[in-house]
C-alpha atoms as a PDB file:
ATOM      1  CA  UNK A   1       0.000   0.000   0.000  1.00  0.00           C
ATOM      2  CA  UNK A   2       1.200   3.426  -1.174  1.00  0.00           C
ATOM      3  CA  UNK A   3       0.906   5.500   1.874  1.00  0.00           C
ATOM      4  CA  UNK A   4       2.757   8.251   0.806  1.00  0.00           C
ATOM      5  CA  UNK A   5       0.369   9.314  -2.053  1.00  0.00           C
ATOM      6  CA  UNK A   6      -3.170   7.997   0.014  1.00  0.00           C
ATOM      7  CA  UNK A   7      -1.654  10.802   2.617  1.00  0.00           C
ATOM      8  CA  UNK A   8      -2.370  13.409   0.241  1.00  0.00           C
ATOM      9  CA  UNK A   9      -5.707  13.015   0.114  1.00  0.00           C
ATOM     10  CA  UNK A  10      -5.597  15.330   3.525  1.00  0.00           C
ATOM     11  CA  UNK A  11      -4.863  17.609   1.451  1.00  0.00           C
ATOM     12  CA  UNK A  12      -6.623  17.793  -1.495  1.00  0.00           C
ATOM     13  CA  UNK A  13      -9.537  19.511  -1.627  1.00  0.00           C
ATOM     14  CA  UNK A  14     -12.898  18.926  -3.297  1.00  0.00           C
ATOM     15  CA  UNK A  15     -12.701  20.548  -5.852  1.00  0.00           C
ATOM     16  CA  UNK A  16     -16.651  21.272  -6.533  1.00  0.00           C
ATOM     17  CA  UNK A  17     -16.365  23.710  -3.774  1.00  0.00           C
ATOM     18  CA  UNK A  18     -13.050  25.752  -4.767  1.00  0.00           C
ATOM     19  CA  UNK A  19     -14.891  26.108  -8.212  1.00  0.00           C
ATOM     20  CA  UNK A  20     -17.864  27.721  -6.541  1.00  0.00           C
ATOM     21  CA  UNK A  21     -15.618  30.214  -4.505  1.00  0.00           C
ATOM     22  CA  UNK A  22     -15.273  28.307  -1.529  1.00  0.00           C
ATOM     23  CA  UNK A  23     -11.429  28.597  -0.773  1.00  0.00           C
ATOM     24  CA  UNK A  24      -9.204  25.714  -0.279  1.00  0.00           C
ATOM     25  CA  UNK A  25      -7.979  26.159   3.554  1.00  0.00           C
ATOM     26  CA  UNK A  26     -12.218  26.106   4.018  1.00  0.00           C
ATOM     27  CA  UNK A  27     -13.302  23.273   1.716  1.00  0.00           C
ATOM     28  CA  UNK A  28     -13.293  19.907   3.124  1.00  0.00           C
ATOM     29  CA  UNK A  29     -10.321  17.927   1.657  1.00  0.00           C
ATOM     30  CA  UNK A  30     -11.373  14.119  -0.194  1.00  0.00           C
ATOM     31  CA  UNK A  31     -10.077  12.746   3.301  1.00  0.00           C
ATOM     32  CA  UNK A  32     -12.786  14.562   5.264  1.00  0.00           C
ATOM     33  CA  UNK A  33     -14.873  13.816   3.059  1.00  0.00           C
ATOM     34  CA  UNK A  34     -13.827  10.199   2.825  1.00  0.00           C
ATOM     35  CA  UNK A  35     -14.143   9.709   6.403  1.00  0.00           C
ATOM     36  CA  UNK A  36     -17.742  11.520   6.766  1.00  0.00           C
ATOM     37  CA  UNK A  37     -19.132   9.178   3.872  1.00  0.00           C
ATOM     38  CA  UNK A  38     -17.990   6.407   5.512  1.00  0.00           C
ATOM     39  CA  UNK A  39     -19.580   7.272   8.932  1.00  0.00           C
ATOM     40  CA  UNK A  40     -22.917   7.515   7.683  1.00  0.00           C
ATOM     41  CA  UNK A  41     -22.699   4.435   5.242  1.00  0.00           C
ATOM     42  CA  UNK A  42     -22.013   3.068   8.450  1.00  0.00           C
ATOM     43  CA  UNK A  43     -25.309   4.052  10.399  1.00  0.00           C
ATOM     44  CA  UNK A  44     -27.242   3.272   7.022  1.00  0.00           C
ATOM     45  CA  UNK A  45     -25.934  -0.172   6.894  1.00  0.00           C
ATOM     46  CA  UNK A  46     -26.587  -0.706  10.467  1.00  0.00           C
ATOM     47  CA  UNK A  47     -30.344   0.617  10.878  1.00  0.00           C
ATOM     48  CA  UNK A  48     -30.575  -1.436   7.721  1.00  0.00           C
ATOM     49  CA  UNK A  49     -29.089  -4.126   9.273  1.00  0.00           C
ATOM     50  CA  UNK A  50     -31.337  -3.380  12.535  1.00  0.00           C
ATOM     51  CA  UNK A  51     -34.530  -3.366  10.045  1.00  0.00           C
ATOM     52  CA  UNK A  52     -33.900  -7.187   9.153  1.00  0.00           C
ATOM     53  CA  UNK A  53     -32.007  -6.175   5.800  1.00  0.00           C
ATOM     54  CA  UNK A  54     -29.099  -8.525   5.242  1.00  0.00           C
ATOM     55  CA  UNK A  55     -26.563  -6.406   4.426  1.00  0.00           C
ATOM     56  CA  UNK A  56     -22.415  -6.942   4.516  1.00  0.00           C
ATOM     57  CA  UNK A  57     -20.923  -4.335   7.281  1.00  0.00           C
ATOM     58  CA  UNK A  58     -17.567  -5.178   5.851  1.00  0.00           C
ATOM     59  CA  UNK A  59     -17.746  -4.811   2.784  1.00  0.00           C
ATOM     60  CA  UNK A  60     -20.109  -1.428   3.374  1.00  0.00           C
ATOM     61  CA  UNK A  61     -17.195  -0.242   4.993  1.00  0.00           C
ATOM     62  CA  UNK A  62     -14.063  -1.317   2.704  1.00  0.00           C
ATOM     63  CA  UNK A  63     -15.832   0.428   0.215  1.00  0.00           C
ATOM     64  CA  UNK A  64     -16.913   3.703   1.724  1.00  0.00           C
ATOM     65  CA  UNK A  65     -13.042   3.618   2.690  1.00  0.00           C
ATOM     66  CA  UNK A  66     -12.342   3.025  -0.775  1.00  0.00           C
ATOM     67  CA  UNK A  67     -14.794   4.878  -2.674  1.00  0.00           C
ATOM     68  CA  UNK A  68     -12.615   8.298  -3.494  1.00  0.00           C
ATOM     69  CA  UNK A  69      -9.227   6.604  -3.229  1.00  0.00           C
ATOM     70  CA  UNK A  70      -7.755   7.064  -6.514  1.00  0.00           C
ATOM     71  CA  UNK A  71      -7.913  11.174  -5.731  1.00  0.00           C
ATOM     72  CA  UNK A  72      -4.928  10.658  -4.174  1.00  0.00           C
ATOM     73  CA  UNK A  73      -3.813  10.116  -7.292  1.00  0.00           C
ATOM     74  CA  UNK A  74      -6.247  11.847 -10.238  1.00  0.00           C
ATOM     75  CA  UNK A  75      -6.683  14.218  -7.727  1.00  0.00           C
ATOM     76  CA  UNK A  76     -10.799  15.775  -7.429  1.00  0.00           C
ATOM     77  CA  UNK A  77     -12.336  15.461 -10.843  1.00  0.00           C
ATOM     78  CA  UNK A  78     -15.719  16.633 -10.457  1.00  0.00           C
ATOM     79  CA  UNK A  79     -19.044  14.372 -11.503  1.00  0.00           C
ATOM     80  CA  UNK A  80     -19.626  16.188 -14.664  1.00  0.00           C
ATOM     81  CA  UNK A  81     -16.063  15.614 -16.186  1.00  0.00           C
ATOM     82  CA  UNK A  82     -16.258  11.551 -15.213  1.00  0.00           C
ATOM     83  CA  UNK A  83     -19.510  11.574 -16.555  1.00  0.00           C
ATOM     84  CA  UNK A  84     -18.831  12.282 -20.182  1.00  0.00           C
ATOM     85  CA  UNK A  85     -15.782   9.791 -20.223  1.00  0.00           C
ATOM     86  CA  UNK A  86     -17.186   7.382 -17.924  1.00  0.00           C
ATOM     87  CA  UNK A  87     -15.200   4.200 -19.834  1.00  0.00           C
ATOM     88  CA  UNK A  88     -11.704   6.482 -20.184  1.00  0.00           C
ATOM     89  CA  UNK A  89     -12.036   7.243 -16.340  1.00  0.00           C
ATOM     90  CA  UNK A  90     -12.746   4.222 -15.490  1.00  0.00           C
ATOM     91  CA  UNK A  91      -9.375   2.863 -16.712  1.00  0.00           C
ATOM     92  CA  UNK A  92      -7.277   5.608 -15.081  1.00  0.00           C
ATOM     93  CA  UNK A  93      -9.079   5.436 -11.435  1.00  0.00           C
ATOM     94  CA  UNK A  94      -8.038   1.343 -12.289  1.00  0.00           C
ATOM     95  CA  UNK A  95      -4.819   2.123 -12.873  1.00  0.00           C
ATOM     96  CA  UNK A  96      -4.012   4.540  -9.749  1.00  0.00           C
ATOM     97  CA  UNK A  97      -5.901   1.628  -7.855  1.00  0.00           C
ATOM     98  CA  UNK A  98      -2.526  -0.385  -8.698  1.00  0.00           C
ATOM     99  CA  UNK A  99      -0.968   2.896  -8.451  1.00  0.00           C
ATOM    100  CA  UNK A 100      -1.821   3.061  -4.408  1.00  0.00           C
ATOM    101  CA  UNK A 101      -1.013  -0.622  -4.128  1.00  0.00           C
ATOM    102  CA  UNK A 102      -4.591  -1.246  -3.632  1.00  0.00           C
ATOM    103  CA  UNK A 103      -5.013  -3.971  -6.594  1.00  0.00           C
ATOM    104  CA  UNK A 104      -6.837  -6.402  -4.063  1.00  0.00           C
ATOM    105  CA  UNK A 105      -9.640  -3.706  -3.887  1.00  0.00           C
ATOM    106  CA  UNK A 106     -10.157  -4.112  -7.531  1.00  0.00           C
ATOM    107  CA  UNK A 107     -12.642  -6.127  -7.974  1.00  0.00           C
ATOM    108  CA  UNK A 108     -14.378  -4.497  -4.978  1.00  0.00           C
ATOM    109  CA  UNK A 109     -14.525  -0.826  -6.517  1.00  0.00           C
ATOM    110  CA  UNK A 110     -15.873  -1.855  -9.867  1.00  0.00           C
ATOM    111  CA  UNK A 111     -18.991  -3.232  -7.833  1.00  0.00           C
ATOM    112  CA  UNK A 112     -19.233  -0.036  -6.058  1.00  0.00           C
ATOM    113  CA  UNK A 113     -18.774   2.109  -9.379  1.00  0.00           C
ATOM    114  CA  UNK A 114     -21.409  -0.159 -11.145  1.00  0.00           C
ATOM    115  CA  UNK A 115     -23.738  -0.325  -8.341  1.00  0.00           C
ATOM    116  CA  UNK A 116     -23.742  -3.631  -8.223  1.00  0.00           C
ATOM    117  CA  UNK A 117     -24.887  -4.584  -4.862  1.00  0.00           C
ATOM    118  CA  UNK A 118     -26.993  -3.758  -1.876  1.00  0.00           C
ATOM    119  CA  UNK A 119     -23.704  -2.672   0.099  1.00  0.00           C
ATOM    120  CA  UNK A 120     -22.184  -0.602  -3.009  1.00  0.00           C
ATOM    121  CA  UNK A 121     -25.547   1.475  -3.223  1.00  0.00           C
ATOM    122  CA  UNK A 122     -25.278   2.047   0.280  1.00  0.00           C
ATOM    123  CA  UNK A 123     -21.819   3.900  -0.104  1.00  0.00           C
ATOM    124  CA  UNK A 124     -23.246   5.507  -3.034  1.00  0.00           C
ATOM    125  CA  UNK A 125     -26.075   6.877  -1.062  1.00  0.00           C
ATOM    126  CA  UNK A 126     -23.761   7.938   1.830  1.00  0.00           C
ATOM    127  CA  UNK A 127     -21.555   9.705  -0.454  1.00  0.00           C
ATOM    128  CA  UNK A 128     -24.141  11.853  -1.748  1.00  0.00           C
ATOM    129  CA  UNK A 129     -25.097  12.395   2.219  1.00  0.00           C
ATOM    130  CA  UNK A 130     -21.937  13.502   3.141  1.00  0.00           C
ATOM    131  CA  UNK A 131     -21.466  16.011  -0.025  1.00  0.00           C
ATOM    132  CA  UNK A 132     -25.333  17.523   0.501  1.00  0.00           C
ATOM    133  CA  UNK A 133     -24.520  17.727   4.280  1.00  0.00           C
ATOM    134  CA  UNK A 134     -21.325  19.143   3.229  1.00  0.00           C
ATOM    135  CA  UNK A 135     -22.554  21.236   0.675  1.00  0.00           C
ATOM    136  CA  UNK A 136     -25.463  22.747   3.208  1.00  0.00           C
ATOM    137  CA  UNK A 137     -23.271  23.650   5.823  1.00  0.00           C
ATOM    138  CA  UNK A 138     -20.930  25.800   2.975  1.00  0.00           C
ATOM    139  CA  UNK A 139     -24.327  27.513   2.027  1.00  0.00           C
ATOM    140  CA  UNK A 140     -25.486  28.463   5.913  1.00  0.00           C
ATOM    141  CA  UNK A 141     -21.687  30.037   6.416  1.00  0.00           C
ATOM    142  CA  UNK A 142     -22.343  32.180   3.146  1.00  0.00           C
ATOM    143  CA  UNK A 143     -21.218  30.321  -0.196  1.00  0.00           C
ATOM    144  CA  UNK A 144     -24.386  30.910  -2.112  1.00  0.00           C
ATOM    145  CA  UNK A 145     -22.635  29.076  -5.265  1.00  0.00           C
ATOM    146  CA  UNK A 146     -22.284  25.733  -3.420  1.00  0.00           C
ATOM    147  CA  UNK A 147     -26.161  25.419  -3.076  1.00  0.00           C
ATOM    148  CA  UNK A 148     -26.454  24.218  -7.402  1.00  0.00           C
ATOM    149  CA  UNK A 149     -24.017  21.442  -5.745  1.00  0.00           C
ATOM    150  CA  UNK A 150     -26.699  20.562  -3.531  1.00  0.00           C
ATOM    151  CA  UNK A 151     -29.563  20.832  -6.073  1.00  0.00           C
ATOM    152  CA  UNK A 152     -28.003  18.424  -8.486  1.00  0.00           C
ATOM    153  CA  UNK A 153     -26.322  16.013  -5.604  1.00  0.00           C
ATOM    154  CA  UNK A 154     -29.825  15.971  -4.162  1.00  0.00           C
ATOM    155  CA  UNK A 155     -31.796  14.953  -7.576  1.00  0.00           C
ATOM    156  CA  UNK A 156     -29.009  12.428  -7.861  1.00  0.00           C
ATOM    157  CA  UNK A 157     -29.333  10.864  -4.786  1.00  0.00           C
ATOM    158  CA  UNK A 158     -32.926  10.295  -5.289  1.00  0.00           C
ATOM    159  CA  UNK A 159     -32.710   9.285  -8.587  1.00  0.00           C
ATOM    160  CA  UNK A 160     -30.116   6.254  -7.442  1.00  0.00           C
ATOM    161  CA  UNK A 161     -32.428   4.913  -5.061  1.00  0.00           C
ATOM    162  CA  UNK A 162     -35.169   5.165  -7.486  1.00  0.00           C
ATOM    163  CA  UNK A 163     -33.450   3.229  -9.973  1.00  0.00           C
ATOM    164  CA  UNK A 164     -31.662   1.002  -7.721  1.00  0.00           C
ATOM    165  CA  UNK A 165     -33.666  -0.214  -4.901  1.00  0.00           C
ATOM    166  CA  UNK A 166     -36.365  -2.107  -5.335  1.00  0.00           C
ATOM    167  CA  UNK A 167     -39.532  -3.164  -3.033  1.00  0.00           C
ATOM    168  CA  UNK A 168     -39.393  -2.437   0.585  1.00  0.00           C
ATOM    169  CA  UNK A 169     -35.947  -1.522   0.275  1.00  0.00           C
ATOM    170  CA  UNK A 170     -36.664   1.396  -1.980  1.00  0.00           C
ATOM    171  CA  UNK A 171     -39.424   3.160   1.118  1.00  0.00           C
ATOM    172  CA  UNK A 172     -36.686   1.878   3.430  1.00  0.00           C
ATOM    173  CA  UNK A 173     -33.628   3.960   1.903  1.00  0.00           C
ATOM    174  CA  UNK A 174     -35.584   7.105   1.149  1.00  0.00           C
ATOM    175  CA  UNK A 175     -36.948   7.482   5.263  1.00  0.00           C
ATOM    176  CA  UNK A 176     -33.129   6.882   6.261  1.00  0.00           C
ATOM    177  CA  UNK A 177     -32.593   9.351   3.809  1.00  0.00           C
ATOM    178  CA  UNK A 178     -35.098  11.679   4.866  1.00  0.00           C
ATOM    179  CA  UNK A 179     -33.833  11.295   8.470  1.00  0.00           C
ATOM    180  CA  UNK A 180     -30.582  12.673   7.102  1.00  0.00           C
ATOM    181  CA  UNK A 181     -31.751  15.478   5.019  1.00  0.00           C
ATOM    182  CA  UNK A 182     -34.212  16.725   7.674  1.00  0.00           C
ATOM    183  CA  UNK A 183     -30.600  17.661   9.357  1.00  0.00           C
ATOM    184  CA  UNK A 184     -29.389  20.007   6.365  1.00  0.00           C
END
């Protein structure tokens, strides 16, 4: 494992916010956020878990770990930009995987990027958490610009579990969810 570049990631910062006027030293770096996303996919997995869902902890967790990783290489490259060269990004976030020394997490963060499992939408859903938390907080202290971040995380998060879940799972997701936004 590559510790020396997975360090960085204290101090990178997301780059969504610098572009919306937020300034570095304020924006959370990809390790904050890292380690908030992996909090709540924590509590999701668990109330889920508490609800009679069968879900994997540890592999909720290895990926929420996991999930922005390859920043500390590619640095932040915002959703928009991965979007429109989904297959090209995939290969280079594969490549700094082996970059980081990580290369036993492969097969791991392709589920999570496809979301492929219960566990991997989990993360997914706790990463958009953590930005809209994130992003709300930025607002309330006075960067007005951060709040299209919201807007669109918000829609997206929604939309996931929409297309996603399934069943009793779907009304299960969007009350944790709820519980969560009702904070922001």
């Amino acid at each position: 494992m590559n510790l020396k570049y997975i360090l960085n990631l204290r101090h990178i910062p997301r780059t969504g916010w610098v572009l919306r006027g937020v300034p570095p030293a304020v924006a959370e770096s990809v390790a904050d956020h890292i380690f908030l996303t992996t909090l709540i996919a924590m509590d999701i997995a668990e109330r889920l878990g508490s609800m009679g869902v069968r879900i994997d902890k540890a592999r909720v967790l290895a990926m929420s770990i996991i999930h922005d990783i390859p920043e500390a290489v590619t640095g932040d490259v915002v959703r928009q930009v991965k979007h429109g060269v989904e297959e090209y990004f995939s290969m280079v976030e594969s490549k700094a995987i082996e970059e980081l020394g990580l290369q036993g997490y492969s097969e791991l963060y392709d589920e999570l990027s496809k979301a492929g499992s219960l566990e991997a939408l989990v993360v997914k859903a706790a990463d958009d958490i953590a930005t809209i938390l994130e992003g709300s907080r930025l607002v309330d202290t006075g960067y007005r610009q951060v709040e299209e971040i919201v807007v669109n995380v918000r829609d997206h998060l929604y939309r996931l579990i929409n297309e996603k879940a399934n069943g009793d799972l779907k009304g299960i997701l969007h009350q944790v969810v709820s519980e969560y936004m009702g904070s922001t």
